[in-house]
C-alpha atoms as a PDB file:
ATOM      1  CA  UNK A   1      -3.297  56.189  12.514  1.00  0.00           C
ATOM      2  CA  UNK A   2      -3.129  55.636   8.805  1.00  0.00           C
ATOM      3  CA  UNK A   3      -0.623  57.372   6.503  1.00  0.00           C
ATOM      4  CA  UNK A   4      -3.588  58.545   4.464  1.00  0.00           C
ATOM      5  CA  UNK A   5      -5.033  60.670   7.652  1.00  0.00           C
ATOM      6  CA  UNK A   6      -1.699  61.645   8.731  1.00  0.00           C
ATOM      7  CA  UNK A   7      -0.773  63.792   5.564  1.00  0.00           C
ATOM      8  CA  UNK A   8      -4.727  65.162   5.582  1.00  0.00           C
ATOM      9  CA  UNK A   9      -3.955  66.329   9.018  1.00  0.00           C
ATOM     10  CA  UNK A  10      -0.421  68.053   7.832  1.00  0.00           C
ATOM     11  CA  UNK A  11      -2.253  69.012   4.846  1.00  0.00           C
ATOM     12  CA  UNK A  12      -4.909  70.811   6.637  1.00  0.00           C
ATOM     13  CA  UNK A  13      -2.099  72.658   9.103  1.00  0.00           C
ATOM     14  CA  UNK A  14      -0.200  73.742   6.597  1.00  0.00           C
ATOM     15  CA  UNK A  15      -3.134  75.729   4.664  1.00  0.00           C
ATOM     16  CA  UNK A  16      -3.150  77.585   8.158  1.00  0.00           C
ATOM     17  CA  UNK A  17      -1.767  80.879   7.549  1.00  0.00           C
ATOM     18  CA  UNK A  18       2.121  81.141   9.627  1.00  0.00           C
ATOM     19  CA  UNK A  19       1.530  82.948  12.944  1.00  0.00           C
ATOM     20  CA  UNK A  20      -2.121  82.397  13.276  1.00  0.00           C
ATOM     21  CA  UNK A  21      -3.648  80.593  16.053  1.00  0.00           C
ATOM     22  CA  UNK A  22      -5.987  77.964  15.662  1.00  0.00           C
ATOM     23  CA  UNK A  23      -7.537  75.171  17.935  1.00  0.00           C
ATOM     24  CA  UNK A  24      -8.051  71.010  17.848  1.00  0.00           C
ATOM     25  CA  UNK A  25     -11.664  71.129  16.693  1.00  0.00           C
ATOM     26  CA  UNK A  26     -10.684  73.121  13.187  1.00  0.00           C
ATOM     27  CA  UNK A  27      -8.728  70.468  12.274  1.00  0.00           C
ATOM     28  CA  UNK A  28     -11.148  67.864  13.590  1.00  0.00           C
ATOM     29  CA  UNK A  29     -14.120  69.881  11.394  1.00  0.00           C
ATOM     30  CA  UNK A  30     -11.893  70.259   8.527  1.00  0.00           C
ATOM     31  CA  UNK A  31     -11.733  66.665   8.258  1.00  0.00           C
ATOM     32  CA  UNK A  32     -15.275  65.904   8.723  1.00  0.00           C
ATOM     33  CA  UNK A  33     -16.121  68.188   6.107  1.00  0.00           C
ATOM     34  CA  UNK A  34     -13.776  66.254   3.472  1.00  0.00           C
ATOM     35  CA  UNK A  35     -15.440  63.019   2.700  1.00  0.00           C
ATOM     36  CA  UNK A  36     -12.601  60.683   5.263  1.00  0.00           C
ATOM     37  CA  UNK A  37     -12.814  57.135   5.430  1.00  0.00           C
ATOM     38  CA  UNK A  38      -9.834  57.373   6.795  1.00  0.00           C
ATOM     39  CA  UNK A  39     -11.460  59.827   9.910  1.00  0.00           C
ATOM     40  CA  UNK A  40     -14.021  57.283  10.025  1.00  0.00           C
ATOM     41  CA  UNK A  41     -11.908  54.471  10.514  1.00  0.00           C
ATOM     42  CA  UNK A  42      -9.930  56.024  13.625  1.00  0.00           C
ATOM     43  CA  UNK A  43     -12.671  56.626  15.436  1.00  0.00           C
ATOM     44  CA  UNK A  44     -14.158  53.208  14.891  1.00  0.00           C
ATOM     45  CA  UNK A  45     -10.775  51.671  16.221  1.00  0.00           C
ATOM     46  CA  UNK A  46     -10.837  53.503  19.114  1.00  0.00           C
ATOM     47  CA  UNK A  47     -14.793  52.813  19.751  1.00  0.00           C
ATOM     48  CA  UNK A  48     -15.203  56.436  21.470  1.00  0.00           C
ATOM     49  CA  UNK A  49     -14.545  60.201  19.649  1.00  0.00           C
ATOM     50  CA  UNK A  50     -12.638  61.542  22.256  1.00  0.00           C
ATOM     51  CA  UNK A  51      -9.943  59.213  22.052  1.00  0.00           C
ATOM     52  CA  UNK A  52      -9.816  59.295  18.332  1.00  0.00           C
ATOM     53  CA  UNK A  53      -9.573  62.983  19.005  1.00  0.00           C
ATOM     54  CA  UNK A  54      -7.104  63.021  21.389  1.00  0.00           C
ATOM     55  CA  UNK A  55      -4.851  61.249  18.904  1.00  0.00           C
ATOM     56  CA  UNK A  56      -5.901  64.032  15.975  1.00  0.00           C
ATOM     57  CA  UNK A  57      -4.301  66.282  18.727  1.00  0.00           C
ATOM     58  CA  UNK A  58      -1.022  64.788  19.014  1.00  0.00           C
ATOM     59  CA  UNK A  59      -0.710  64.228  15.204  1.00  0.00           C
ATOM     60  CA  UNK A  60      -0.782  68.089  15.052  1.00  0.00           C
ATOM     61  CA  UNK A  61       1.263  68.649  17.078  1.00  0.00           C
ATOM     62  CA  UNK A  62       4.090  67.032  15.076  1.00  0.00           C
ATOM     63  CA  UNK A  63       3.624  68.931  12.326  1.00  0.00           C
ATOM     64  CA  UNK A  64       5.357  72.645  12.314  1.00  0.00           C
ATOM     65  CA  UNK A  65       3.381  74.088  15.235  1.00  0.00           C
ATOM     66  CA  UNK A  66       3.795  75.062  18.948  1.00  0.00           C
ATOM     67  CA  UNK A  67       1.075  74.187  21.240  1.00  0.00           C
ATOM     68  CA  UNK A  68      -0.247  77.830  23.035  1.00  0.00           C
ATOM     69  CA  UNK A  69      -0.748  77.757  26.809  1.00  0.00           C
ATOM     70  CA  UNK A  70      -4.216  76.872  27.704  1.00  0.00           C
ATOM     71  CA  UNK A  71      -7.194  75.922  25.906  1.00  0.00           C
ATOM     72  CA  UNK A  72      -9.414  77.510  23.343  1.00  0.00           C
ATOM     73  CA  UNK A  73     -13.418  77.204  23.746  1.00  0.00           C
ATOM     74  CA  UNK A  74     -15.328  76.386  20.606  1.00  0.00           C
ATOM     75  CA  UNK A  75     -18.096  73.798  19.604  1.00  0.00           C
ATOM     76  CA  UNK A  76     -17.421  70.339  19.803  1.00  0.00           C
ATOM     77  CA  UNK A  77     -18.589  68.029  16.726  1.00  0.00           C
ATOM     78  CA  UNK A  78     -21.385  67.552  18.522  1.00  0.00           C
ATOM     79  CA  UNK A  79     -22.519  71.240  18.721  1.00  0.00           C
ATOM     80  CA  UNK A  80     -21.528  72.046  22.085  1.00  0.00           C
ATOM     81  CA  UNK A  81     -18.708  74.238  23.381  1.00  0.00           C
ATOM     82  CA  UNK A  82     -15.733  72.740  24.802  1.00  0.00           C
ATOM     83  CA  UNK A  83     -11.941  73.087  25.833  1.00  0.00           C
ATOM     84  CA  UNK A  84      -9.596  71.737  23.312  1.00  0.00           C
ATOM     85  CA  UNK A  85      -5.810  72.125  22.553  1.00  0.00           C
ATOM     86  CA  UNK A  86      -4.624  75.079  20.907  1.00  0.00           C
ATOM     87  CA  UNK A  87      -2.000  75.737  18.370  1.00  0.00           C
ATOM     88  CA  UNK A  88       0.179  78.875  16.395  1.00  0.00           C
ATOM     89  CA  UNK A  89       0.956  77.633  13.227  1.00  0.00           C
ATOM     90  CA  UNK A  90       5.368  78.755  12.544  1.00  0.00           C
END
């Protein structure tokens, strides 16, 4: 993962109000919605989405966040619900 999408992960956590709760796909949409080569480019070296989100999902977990018990539900990139990691920004 590049150093570029690393801090626009961190970047996007950290705009997450302290306390709140918020899931994988947020972050995962937030990027999308910001023109990323660099979100472009991870999922092209991993040849399949979920992997390349999988590793979105451990890079936000390093920043300052603890991961909440269980799964949220909400849509997927794709449009459909699904489980994904879930996080409470400190």
């Amino acid at each position: 993962m590049s150093e570029r999408l690393i801090k626009a992960i961190e970047i996007i956590v950290n705009q997450v109000p302290h306390g709140c709760i918020f899931d994988s796909h947020f972050v995962i949409t937030t990027l999308i919605k910001t023109p990323s080569d660099e979100y472009h480019r991870l999922g092209a070296a991993y040849l399949q989405t979920k992997r390349a989100h999988s590793e979105i999902s451990k890079q936000i977990g390093k920043c300052d966040v603890e991961p909440i018990k269980g799964n949220s539900w909400s849509d997927t990139i794709r449009g459909k619900p699904g489980e994904c990691a879930c996080w409470r920004r400190l």
